[in-house]
Protein backbone atom coordinates (compact mmCIF):
# COMPACT_ATOMS: atom_id res chain seq x y z
CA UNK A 1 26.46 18.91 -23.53
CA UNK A 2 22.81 18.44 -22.71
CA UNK A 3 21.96 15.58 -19.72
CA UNK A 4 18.86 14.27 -22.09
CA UNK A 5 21.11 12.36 -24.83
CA UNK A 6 19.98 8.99 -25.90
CA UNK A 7 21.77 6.64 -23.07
CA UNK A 8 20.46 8.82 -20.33
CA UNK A 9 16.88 8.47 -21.73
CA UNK A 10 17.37 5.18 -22.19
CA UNK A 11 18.14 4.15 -18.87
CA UNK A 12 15.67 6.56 -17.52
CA UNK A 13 13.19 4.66 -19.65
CA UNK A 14 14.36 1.19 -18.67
CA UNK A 15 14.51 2.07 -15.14
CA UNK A 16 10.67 3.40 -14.78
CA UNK A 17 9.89 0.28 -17.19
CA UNK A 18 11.28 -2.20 -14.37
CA UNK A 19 9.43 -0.25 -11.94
CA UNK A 20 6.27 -0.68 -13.60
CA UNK A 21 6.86 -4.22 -14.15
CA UNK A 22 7.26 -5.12 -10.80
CA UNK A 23 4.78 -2.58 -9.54
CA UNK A 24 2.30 -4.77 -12.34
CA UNK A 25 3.42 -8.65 -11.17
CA UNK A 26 3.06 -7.80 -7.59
CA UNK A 27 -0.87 -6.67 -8.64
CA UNK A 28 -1.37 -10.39 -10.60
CA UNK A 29 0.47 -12.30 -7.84
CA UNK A 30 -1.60 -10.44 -4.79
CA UNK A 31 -4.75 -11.08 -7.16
CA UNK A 32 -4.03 -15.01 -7.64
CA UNK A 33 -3.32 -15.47 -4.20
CA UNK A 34 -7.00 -13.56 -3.06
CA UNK A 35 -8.27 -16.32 -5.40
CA UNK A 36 -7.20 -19.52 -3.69
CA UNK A 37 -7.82 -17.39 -0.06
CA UNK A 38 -11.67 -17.25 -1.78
CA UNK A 39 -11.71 -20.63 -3.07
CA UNK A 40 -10.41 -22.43 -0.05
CA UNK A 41 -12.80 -20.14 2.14
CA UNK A 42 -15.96 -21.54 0.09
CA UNK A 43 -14.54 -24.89 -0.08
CA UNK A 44 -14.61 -24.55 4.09
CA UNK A 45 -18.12 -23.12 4.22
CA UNK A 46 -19.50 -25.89 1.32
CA UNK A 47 -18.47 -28.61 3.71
CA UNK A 48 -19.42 -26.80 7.04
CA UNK A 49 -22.82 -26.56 5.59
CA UNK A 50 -23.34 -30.14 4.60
């Protein structure tokens, strides 16, 4: 009986899937929070230069 039958590829595929997945939202979540770091920074220097 071969190891690559349908379930095993499957859960391979599911497995690598979630990996990418949470590989991807950490990216979006590390990029949203580098926004508000930026915006709060130029909010800071906007009023120190007033």
């Amino acid at each position: 009986m071969s190891r690559n039958n349908e379930r095993n590829i499957k859960k391979h595929n599911d497995k690598l899937h979630k990996a990418q997945d949470k590989v991807k939202q950490a990216e979006i979540t590390r990029k949203e929070k580098l926004k508000q770091i930026v915006k709060m920074f130029n909010e800071a220097n906007a009023s120190d230069k007033k």
